[in-house]
Protein backbone atom coordinates (compact mmCIF):
# COMPACT_ATOMS: atom_id res chain seq x y z
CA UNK A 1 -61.22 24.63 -23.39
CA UNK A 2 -58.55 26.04 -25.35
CA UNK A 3 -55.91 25.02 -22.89
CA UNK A 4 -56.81 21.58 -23.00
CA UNK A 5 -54.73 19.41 -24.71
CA UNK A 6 -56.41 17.47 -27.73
CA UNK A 7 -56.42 13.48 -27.62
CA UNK A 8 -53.99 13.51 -30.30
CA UNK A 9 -51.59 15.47 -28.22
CA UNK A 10 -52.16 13.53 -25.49
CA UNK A 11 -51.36 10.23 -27.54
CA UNK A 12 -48.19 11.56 -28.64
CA UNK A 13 -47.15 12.91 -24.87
CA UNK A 14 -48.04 9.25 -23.96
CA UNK A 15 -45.64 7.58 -26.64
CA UNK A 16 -43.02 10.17 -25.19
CA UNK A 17 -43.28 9.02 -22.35
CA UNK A 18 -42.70 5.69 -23.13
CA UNK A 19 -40.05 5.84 -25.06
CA UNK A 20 -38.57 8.16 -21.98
CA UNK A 21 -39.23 5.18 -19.81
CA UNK A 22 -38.04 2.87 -22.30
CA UNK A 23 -34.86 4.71 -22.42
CA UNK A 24 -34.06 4.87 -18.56
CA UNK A 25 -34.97 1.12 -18.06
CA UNK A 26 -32.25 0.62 -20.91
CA UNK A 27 -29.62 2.85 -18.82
CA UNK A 28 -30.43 0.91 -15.39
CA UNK A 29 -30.25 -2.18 -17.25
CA UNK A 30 -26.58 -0.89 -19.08
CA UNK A 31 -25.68 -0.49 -15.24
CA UNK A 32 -26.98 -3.73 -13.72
CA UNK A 33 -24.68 -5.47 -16.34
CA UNK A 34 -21.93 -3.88 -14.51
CA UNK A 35 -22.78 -4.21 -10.75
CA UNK A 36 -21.55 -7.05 -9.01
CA UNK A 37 -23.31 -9.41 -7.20
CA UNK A 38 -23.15 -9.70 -3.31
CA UNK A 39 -22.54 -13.40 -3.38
CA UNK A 40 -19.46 -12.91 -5.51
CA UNK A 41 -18.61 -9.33 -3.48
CA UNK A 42 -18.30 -10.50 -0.22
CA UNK A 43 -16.13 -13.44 -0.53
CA UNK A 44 -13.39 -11.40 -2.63
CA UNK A 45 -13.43 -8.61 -0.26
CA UNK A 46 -13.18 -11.51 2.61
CA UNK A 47 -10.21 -12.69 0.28
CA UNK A 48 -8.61 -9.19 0.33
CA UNK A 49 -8.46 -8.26 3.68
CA UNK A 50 -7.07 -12.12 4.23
CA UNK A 51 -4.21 -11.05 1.79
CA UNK A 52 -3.90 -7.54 3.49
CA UNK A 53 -3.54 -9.36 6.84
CA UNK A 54 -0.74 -11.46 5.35
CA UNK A 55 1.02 -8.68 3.68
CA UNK A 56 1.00 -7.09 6.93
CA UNK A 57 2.59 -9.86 8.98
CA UNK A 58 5.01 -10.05 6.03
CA UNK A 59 6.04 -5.94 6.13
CA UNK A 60 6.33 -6.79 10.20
CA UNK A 61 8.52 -9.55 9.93
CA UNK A 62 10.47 -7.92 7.25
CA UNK A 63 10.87 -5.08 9.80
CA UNK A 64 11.95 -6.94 12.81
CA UNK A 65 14.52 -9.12 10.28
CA UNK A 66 16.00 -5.29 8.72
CA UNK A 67 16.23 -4.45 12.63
CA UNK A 68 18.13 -7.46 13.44
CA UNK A 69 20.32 -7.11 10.53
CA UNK A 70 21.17 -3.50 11.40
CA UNK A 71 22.25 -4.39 14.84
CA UNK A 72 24.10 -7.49 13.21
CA UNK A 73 25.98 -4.71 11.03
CA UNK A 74 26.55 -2.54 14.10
CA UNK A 75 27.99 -5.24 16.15
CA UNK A 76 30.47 -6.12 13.24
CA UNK A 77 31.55 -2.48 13.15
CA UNK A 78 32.28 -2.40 16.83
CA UNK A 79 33.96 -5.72 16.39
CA UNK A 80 36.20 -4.37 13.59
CA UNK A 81 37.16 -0.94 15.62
CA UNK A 82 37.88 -3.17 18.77
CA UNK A 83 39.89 -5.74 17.43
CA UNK A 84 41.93 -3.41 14.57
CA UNK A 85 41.60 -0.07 16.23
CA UNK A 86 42.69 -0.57 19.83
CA UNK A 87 45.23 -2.87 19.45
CA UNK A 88 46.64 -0.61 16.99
CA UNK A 89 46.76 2.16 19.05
CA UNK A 90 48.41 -0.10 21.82
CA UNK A 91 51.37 -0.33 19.55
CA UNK A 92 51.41 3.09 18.77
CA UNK A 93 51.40 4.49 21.94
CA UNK A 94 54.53 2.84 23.12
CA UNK A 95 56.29 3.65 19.54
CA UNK A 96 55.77 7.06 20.34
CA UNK A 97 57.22 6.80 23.78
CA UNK A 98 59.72 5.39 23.20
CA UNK A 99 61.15 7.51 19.85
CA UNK A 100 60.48 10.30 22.67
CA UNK A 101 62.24 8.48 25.34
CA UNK A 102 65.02 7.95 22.60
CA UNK A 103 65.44 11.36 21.31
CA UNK A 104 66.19 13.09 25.05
């Protein structure tokens, strides 16, 4: 009987308890305050991967348009070397021929 607990200590384990308890509830309440509700949840998340799918299509099309451009630029450089290079070199050809051609 000496290992029993008295009703006094029992009393006191008991308001432990509850204040334990009392505690706890507080912290899941603290939490609750912060969680957000599945009504609100799924339509942002809907909203998100809406705006993901657009930014997507966006980066794509930005893509293609940066691949077009680059061609655009590489076509103008071949333009430039055909119509200033070549023609160019048609003169000089001859010049040189013909200061050879001259100097024998």
């Amino acid at each position: 009987m000496a290992d029993e607990p008295s009703l006094g200590e029992l009393g006191r384990l008991i308001q432990l308890m509850r204040g334990d308890i009392r505690d706890d509830m507080a912290q899941i309440n603290s939490r609750l305050d912060k969680v957000v509700s599945v009504e609100r949840y799924d339509p942002e998340q809907a909203g998100l991967r809406k705006d993901i799918a657009d930014l997507t299509k966006t980066v794509e099309g930005l893509a293609a348009q940066r691949e077009r451009d680059a061609d655009r630029v590489t076509q103008t450089r071949r333009w430039i070397v055909a119509s200033v290079v070549i023609p160019l070199v048609g003169i000089v050809i001859p010049l040189i021929a013909m200061l050879r051609g001259a100097g024998t």
